[in-house]
Protein backbone atom coordinates (compact mmCIF):
# COMPACT_ATOMS: atom_id res chain seq x y z
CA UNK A 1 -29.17 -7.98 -10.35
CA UNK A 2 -27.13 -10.21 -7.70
CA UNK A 3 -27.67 -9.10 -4.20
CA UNK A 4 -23.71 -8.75 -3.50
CA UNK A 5 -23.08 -6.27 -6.65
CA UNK A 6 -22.23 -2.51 -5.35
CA UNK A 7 -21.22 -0.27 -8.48
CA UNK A 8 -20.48 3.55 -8.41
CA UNK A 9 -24.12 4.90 -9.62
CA UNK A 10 -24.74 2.77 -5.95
CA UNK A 11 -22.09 5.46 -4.23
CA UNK A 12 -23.72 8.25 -5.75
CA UNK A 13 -27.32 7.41 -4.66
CA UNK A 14 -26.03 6.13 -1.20
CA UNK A 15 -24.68 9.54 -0.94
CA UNK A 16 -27.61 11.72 -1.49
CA UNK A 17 -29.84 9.74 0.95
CA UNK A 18 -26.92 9.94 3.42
CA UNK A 19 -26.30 13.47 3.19
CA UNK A 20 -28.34 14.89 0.93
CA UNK A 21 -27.99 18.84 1.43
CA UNK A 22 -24.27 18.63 2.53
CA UNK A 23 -22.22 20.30 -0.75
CA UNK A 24 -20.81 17.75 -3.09
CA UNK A 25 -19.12 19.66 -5.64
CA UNK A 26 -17.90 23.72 -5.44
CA UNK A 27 -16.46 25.22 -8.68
CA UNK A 28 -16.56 29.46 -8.83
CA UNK A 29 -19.12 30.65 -6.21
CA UNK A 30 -21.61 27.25 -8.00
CA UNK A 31 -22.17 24.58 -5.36
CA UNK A 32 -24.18 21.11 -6.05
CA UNK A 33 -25.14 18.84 -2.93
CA UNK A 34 -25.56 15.24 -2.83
CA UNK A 35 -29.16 15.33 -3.78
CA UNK A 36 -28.83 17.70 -6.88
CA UNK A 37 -25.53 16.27 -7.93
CA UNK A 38 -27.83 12.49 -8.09
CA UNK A 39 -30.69 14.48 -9.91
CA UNK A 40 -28.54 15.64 -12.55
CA UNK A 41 -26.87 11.91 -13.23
CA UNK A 42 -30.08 10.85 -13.28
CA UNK A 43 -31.72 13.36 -15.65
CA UNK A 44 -28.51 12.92 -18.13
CA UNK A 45 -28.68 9.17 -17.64
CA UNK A 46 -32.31 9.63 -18.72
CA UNK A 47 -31.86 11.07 -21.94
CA UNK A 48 -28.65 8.96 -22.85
CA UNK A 49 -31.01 6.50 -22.20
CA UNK A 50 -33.76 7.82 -24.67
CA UNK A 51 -30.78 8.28 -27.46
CA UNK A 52 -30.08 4.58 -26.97
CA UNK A 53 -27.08 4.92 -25.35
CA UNK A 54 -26.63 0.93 -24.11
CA UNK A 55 -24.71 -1.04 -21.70
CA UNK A 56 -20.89 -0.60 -22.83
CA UNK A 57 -21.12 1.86 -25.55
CA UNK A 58 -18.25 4.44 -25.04
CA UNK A 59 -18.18 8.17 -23.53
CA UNK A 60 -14.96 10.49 -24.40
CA UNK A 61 -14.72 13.16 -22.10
CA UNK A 62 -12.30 16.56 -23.10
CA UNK A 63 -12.74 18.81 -21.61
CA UNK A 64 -10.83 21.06 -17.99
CA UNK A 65 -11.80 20.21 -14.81
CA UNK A 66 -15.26 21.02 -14.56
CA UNK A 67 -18.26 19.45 -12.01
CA UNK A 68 -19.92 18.21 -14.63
CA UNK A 69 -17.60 15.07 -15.28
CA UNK A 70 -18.44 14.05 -11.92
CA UNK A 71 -22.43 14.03 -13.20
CA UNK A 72 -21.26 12.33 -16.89
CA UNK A 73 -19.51 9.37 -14.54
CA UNK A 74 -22.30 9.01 -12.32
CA UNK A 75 -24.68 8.80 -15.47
CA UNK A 76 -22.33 6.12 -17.54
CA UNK A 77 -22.06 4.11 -14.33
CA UNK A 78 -26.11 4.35 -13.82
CA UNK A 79 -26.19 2.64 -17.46
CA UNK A 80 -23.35 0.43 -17.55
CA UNK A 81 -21.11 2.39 -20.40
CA UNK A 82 -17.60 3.19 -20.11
CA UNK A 83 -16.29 6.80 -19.93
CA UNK A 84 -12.73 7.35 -21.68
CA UNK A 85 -11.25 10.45 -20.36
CA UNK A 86 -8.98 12.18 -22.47
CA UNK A 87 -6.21 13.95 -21.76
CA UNK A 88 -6.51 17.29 -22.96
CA UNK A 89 -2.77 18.27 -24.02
CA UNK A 90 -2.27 15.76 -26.17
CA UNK A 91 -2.10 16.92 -29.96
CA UNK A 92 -4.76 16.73 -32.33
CA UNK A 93 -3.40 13.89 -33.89
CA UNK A 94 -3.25 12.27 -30.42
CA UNK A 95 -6.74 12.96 -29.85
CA UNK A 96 -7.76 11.89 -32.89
CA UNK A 97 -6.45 8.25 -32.71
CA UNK A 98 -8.16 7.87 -29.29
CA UNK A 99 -11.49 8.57 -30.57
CA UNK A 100 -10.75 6.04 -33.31
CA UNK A 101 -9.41 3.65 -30.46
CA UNK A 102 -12.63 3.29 -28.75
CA UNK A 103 -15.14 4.89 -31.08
CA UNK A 104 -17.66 6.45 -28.69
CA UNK A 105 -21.16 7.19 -29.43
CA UNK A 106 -21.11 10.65 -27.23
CA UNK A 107 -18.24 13.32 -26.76
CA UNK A 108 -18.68 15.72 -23.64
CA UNK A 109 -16.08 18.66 -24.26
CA UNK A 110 -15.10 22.35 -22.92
CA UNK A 111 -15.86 25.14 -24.79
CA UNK A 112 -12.35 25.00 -25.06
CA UNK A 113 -11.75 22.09 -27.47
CA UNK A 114 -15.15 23.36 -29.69
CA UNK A 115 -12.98 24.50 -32.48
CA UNK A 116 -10.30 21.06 -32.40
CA UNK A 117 -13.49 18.68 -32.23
CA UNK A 118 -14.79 20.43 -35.64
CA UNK A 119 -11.75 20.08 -37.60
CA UNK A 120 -11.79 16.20 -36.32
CA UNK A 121 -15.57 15.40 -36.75
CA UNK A 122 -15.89 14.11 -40.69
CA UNK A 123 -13.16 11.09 -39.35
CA UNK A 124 -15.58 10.00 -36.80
CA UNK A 125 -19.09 9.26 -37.96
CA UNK A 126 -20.04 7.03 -35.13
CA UNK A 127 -20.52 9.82 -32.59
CA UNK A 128 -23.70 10.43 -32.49
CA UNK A 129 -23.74 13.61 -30.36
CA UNK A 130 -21.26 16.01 -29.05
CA UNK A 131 -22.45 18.25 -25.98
CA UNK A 132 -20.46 21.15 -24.85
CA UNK A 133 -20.10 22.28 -21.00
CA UNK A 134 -21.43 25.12 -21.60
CA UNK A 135 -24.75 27.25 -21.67
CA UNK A 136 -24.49 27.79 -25.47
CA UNK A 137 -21.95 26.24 -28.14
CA UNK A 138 -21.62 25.94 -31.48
CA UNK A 139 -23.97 25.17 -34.30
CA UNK A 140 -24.96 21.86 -34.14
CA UNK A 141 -23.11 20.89 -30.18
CA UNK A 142 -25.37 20.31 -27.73
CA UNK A 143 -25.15 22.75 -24.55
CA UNK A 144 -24.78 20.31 -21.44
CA UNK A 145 -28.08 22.11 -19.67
CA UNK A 146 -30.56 20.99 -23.03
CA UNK A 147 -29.24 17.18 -21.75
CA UNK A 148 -30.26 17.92 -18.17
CA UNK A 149 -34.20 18.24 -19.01
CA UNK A 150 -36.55 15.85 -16.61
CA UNK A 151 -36.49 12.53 -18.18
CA UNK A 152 -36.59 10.17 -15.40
CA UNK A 153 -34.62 7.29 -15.22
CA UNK A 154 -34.68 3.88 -12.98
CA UNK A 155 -31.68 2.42 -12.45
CA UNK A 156 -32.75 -1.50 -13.74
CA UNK A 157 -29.16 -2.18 -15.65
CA UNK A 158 -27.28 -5.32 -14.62
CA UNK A 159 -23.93 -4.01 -13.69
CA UNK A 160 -21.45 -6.16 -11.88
CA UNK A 161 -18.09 -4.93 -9.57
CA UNK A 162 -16.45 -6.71 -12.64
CA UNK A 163 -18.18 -4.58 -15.31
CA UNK A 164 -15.75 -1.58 -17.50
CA UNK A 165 -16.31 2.03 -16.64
CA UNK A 166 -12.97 3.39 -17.56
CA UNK A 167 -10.97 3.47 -20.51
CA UNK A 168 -7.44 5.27 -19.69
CA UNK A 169 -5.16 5.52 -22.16
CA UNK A 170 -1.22 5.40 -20.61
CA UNK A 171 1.33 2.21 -21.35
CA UNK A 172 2.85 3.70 -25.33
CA UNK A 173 5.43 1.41 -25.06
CA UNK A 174 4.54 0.24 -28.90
CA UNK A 175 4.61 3.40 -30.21
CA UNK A 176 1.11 3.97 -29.70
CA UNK A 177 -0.97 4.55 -26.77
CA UNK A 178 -3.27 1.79 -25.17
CA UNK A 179 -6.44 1.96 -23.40
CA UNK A 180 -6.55 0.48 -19.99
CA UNK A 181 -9.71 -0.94 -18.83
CA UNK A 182 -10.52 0.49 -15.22
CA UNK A 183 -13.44 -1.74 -13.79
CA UNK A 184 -16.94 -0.45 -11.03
CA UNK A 185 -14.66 -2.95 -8.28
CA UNK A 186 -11.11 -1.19 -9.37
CA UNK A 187 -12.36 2.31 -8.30
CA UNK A 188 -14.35 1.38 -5.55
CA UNK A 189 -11.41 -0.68 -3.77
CA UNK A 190 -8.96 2.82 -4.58
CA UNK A 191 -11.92 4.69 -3.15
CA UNK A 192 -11.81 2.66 0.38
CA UNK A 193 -8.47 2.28 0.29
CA UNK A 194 -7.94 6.06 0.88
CA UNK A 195 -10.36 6.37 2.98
CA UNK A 196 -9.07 3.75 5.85
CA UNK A 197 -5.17 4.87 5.02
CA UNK A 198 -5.91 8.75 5.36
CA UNK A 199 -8.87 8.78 7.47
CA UNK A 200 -11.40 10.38 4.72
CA UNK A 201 -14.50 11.70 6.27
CA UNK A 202 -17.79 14.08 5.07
CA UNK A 203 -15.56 16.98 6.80
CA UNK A 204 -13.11 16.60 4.00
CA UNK A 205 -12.24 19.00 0.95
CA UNK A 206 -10.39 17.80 -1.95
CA UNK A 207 -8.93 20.36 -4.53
CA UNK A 208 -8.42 19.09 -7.78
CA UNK A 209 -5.09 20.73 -8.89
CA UNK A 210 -4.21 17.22 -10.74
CA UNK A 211 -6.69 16.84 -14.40
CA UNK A 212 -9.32 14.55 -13.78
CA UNK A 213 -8.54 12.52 -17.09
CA UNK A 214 -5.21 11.23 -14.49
CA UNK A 215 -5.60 8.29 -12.54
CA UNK A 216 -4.58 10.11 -9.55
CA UNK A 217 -6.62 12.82 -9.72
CA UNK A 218 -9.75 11.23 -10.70
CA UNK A 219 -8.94 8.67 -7.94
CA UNK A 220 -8.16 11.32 -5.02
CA UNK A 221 -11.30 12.75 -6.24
CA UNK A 222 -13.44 10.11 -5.91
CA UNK A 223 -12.34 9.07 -2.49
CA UNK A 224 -12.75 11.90 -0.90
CA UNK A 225 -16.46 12.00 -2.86
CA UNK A 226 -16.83 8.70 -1.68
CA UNK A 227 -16.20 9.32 2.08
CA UNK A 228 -19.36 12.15 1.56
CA UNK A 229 -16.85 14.97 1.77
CA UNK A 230 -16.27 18.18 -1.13
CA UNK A 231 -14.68 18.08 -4.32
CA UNK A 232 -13.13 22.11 -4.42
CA UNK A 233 -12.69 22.32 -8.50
CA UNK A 234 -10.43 24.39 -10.07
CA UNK A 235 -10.21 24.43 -14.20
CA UNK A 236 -6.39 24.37 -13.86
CA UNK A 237 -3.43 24.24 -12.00
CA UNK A 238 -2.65 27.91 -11.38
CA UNK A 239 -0.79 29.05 -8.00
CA UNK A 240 -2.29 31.79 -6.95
CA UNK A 241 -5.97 30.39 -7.60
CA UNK A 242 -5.22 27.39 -5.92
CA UNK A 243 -3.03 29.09 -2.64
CA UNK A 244 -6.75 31.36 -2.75
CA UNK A 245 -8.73 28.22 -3.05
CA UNK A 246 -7.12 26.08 -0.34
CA UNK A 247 -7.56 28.84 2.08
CA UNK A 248 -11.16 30.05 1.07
CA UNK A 249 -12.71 26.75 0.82
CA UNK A 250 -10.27 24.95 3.93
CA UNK A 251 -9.40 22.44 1.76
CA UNK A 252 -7.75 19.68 3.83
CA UNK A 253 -6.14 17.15 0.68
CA UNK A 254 -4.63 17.59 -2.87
CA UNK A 255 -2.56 16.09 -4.93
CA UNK A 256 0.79 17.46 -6.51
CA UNK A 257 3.07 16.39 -9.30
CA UNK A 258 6.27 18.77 -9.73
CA UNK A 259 6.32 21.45 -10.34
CA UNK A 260 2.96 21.71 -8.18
CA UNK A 261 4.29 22.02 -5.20
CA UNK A 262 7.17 24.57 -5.94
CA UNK A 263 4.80 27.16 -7.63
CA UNK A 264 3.29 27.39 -4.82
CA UNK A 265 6.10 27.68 -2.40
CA UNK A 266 7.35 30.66 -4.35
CA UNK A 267 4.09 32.03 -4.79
CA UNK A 268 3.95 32.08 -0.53
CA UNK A 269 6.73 34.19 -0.75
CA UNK A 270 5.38 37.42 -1.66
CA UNK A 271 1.77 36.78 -0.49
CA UNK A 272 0.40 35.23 2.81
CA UNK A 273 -2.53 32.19 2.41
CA UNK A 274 -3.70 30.91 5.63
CA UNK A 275 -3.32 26.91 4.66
CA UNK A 276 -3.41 25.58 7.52
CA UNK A 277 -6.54 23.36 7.04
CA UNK A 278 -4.00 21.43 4.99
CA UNK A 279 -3.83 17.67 5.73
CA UNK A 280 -3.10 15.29 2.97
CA UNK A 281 -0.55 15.46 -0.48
CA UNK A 282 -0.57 12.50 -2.42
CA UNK A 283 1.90 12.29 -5.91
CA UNK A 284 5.45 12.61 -6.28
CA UNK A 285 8.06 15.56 -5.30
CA UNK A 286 11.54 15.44 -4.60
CA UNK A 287 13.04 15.72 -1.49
CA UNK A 288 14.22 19.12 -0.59
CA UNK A 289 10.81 20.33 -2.21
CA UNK A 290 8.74 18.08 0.51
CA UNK A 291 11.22 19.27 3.08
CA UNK A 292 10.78 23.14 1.42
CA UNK A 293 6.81 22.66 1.91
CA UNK A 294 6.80 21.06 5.57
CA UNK A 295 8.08 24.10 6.61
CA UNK A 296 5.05 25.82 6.03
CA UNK A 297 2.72 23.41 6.64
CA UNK A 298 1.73 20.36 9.01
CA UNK A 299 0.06 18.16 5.68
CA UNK A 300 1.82 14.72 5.35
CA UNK A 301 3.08 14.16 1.91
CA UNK A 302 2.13 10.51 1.07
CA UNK A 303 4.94 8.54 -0.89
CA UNK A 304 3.27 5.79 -3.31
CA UNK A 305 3.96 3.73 -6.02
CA UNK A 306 1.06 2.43 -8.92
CA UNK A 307 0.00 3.36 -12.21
CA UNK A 308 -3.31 3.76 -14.32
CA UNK A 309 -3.45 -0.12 -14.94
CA UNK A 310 -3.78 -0.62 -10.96
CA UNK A 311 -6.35 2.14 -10.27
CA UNK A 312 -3.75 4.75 -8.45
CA UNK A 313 -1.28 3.06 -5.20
CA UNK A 314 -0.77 -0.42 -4.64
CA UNK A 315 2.50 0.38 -1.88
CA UNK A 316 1.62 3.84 -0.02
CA UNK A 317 3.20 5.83 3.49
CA UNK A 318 3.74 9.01 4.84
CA UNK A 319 6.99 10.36 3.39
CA UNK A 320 9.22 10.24 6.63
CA UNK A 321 7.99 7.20 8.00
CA UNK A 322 10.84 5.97 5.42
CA UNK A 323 12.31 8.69 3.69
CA UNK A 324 12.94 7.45 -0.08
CA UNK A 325 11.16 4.44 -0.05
CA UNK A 326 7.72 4.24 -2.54
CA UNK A 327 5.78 3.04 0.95
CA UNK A 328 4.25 -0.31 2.36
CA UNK A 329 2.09 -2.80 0.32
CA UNK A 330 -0.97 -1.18 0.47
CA UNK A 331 -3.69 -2.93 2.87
CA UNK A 332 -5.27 -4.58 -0.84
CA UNK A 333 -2.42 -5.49 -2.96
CA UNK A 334 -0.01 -8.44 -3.11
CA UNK A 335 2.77 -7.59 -4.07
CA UNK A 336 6.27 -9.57 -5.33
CA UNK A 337 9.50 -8.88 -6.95
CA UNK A 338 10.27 -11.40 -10.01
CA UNK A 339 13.05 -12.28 -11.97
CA UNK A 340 13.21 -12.64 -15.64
CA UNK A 341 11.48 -15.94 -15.33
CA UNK A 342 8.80 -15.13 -13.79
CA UNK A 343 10.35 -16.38 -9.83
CA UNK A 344 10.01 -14.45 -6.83
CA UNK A 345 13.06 -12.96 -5.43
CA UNK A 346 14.06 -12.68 -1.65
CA UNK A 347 13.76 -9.29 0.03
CA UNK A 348 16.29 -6.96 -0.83
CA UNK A 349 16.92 -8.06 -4.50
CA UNK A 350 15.93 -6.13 -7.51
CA UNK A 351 13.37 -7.80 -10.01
CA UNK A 352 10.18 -7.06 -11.49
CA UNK A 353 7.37 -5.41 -9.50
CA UNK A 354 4.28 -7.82 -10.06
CA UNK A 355 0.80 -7.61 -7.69
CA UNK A 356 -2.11 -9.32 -7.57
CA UNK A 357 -5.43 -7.77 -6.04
CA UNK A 358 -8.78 -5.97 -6.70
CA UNK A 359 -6.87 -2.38 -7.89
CA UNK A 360 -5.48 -4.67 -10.69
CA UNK A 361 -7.31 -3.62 -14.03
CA UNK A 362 -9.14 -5.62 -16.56
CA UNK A 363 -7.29 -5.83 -19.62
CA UNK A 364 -6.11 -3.35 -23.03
CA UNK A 365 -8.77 -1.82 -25.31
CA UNK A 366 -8.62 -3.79 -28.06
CA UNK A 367 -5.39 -5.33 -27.52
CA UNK A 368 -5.62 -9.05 -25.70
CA UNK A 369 -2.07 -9.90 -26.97
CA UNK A 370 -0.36 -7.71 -24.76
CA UNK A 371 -3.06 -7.98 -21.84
CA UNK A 372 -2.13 -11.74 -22.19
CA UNK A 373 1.19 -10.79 -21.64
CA UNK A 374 1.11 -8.00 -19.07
CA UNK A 375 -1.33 -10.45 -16.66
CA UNK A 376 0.61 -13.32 -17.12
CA UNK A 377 0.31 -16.05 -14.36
CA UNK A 378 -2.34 -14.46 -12.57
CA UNK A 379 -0.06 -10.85 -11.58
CA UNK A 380 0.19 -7.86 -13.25
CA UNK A 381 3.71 -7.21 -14.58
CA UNK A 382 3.91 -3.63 -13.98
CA UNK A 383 7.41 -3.49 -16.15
CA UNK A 384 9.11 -1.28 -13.15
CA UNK A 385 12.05 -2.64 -11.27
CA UNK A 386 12.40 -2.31 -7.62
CA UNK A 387 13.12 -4.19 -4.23
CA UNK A 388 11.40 -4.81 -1.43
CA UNK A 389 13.10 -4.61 1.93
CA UNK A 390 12.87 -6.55 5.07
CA UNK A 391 9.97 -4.28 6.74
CA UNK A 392 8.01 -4.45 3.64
CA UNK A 393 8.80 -1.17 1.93
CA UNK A 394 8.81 -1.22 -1.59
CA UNK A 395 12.38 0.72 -3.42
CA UNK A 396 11.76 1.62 -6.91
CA UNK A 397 15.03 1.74 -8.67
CA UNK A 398 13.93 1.94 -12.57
CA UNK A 399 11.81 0.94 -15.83
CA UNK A 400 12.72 -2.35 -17.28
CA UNK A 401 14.70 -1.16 -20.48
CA UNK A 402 12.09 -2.40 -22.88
CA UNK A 403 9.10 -0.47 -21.22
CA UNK A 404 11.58 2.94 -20.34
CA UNK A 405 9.38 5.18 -18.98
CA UNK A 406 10.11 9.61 -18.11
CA UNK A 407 8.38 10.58 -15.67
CA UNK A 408 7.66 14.58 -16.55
CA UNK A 409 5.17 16.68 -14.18
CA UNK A 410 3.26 13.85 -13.18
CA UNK A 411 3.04 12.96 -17.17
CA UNK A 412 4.22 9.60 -18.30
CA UNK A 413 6.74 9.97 -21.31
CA UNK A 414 7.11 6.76 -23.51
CA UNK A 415 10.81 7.03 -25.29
CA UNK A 416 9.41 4.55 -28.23
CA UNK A 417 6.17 7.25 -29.17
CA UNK A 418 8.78 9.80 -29.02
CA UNK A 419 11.41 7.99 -31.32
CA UNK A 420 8.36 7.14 -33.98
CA UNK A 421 7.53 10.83 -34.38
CA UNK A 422 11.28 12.23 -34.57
CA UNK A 423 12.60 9.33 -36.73
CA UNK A 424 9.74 10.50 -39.91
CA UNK A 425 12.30 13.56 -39.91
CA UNK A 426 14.21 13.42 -43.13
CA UNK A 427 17.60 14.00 -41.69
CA UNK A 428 17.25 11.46 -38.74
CA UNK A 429 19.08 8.13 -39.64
CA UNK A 430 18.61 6.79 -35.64
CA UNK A 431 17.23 8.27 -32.13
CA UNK A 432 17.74 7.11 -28.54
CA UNK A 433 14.98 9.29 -26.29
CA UNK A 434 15.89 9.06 -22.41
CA UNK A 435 14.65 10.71 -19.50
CA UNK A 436 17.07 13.31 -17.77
CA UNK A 437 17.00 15.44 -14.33
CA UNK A 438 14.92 18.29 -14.65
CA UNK A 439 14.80 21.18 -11.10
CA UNK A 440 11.32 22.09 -12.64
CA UNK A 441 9.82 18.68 -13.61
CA UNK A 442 11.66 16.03 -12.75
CA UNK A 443 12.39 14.91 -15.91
CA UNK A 444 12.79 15.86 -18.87
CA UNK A 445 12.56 14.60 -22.32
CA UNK A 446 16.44 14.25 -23.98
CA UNK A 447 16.70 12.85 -27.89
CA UNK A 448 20.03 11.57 -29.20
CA UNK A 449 20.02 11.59 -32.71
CA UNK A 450 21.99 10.22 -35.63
CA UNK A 451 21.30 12.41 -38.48
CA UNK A 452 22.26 12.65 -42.43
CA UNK A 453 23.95 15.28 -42.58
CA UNK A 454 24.78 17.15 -38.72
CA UNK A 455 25.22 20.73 -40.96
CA UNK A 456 21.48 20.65 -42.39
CA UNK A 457 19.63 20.03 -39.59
CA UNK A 458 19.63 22.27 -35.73
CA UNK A 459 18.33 21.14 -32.05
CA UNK A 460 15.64 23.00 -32.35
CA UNK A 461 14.06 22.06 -35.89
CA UNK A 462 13.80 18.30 -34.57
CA UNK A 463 11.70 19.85 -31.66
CA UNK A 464 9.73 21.95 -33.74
CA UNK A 465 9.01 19.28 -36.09
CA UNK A 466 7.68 17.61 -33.18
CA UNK A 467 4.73 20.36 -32.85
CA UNK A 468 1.42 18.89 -34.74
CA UNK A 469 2.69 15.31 -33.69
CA UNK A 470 3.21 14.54 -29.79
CA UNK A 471 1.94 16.93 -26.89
CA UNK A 472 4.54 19.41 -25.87
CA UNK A 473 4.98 17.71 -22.66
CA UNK A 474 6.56 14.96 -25.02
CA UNK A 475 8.65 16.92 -26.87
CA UNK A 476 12.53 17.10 -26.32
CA UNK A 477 13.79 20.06 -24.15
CA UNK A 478 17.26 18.58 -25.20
CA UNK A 479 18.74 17.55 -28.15
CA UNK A 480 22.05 15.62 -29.24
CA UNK A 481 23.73 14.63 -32.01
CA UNK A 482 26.10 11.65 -32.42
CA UNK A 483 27.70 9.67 -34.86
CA UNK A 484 26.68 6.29 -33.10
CA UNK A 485 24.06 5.02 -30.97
CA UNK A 486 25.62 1.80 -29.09
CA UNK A 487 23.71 -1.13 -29.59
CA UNK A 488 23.35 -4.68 -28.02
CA UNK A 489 24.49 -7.90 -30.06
CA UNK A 490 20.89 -8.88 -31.00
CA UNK A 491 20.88 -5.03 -33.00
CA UNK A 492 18.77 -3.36 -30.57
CA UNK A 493 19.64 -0.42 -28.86
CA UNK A 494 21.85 -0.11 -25.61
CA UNK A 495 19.60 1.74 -23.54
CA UNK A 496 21.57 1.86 -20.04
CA UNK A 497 24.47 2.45 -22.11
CA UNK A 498 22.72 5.06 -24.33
CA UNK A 499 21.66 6.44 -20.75
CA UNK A 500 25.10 5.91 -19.05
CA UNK A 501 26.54 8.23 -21.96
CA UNK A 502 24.28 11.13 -22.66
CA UNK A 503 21.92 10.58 -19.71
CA UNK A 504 22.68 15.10 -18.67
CA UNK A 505 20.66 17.43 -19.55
CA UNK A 506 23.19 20.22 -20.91
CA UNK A 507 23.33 19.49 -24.45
């Protein structure tokens, strides 16, 4: 192994000679310090080991938020395989085509998927194990504790900065999701970039109200693991648990996607949580929310701008150090604004937001035309328009029209997965999906649809017919009908127009 190469199993085992008893992980009234939370990797990277689990062989993780991800990372980075979290409300059929995306020899699931994972197992013959999180399971699952026997393990794999140890799916902007490949050097740079920006430290907490299987929250969580401070776990977002966990366990960070942060406020309404141990937020809110929240607390909100294919923020600020903006260019990123050709623009003009640096991922799963494409000329063409101004701040003003993009709860909404599943309707002729205000969540999912015959078909049978095919979080909350969709003059749709037109949420 080169003597410059760091990788994560390095963080892990740097951590529990550092500060060995000092409490890693806390999920109930279970806590795991540095020292046990390396045993465990090392026991489960033993026997992965003994099952023949080898350098880049896959690891799909679905499961809640649970400590035991934390143990399954540590062991796939130990060994050099890559772990492909998945995100748990997507629909079955979702689910299923991720498995067959990246084919992974082991499955790690809740007890609460047990039942899904059966009905899915005879298309997937390649995994050769599925373990459940659990103390018992079902006949013929694994329980995660029979994995955990004494096996030893040495940690002799070659594994570069360079080397894969995430698959994230995000980016359906051809219909169907794609896997972005999250390098050992991608999460170690987000990991150190939070920690100089924010100060991280061993006296940190981190709750983790955002899933794990998000960039965001598996990246806040690492950071904050990284610095030697405590990952406070919580299953899932729920306000009162969480208002109960930030004050019992004086929890100083967490990150919030709407309507996070607005649960909570009402929820301090008719109870009293001492959160005053509050220091960090990092996601998105709007503005009278963040304004709503200050009032009750001294924690900066943290404005930022990335996505899974650059390992969380590449521009990042406090919030009123320039109210609006998405933040500065963060201290590892180079960032530019491009025109259609591919030519930087000067400050203050809107173009493509393209950067360059070591939070930039590897590539698609299994797709190297479009990885050509999207890391074209050496940047990353993250498909969002924005402008940078003269002090450096980045302005994000949209998604280019071809890679549209909803933004709902912190959930990325592709308009072309959603037209796929609504146009195998039988009464849908054409559909326009855009992304609409939403109080609650931002956005919300709106589909305009051209239909057969407008007396035969109702709002909310197209969204029902949606229920087996997308996640719910996909699904229209709105629903038009129109006798035309305007189009451009090469036949494709007129998406700002489509926008422009039936861009409200009341119908």
């Amino acid at each position: 192994m080169a003597a410059n190469t760091f990788n994560l199993y390095d963080l892990f085992e740097r951590n529990a000679i550092i500060f060995p008893e000092r409490e890693a992980l806390v999920f109930d009234d279970e806590t795991t310090t540095f020292k046990t939370l390396l045993w465990k990797i090392n026991n489960l990277a033993g026997t992965l080991k003994a099952k023949e689990l080898k350098k880049g062989d896959r690891i799909a993780i679905l499961a809640l938020n649970r400590p035991e991800f934390f143990v399954i990372l540590g062991a796939a980075a130990g060994l050099g395989a890559i772990v492909a979290p998945i995100n748990w409300r997507l629909s079955e059929k979702e689910i299923d085509y991720i498995l067959h995306d990246i084919t992974p020899t082991f499955l790690f699931i809740s007890p609460d998927y047990q039942e899904l994972v059966l009905s899915l197992l005879p298309n997937h013959g390649y995994i050769k194990e599925i373990i459940v999180l659990a103390e018992t399971g079902k006949e013929d699952f694994i329980p995660f504790n029979r994995v955990l026997k004494e096996k030893g393990f040495e940690h002799e794999t070659e594994i570069e900065g360079d080397d894969p140890l995430l698959i994230v799916h995000t980016a359906a902007v051809t219909g169907k999701p794609l896997g972005a490949v999250l390098t050992h050097g991608n999460m170690l740079a987000s990991n150190m970039q939070y920690m100089y920006l924010m100060s991280l430290s061993e006296k940190d907490v981190y709750l983790n109200t955002l899933p794990l299987f998000h960039m965001a929250g598996l990246t806040f969580a690492m950071a904050v693991m990284h610095a030697g401070g405590k990952n406070a776990i919580i299953p899932r977002f729920d306000p009162q648990s969480t208002l109960s966990a930030i004050e019992e366990k004086q929890v100083t960070f967490m990150g919030s996607f709407p309507p996070i942060l607005i649960k909570l406020l009402e929820a301090m309404e008719t109870a009293h949580y001492d959160i005053s141990r509050l220091r960090h937020i990092g996601g998105i809110e709007d503005k009278e929310t963040i304004y709503q929240f200050k009032e009750k607390s001294e924690a900066q909100f943290w404005s930022a701008y990335g996505q899974t294919e650059t390992a969380g923020a590449i521009t990042i600020s406090p919030y009123f150090e320039k109210e609006g903006s998405a933040g500065k260019c963060s201290p590892i990123s180079k960032i530019r604004i491009f025109d259609e050709y591919d030519r930087p623009m000067e400050p203050n003009t809107p173009g493509e937001i393209v950067v360059r640096g070591p939070l930039v991922f590897k590539g698609y799963w299994n797709d190297t035309e479009i990885t050509s494409q999207t890391l074209r000329g050496g940047w990353h063409h993250t498909g969002d328009v924005g402008r940078i101004d003269e002090q450096g701040y980045l302005w994000f003003i949209k998604r280019k029209a071809e890679k549209e993009l909803i933004k709902s709860g912190g959930e990325n909404v592709y308009p072309l997965e959603v037209e796929e599943a609504i146009s195998r309707h039988p009464q849908v002729k054409e559909v326009a999906v855009v992304g609409v205000k939403d109080k609650e969540w931002g956005e919300a999912v709106k589909a305009v649809c051209v239909v057969g015959t407008p007396e035969a078909v109702t709002a909310q049978e197209i969204i029902d017919f949606l229920e087996d095919r997308i996640a719910k979080y996909k699904r229209p909350k709105y629903v038009e009908f129109v006798d035309l969709l305007p189009t451009l003059q090469d036949g494709r749709l007129d998406r700002e127009k489509i926008k422009t037109l039936y861009g409200n949420p009341k119908l």
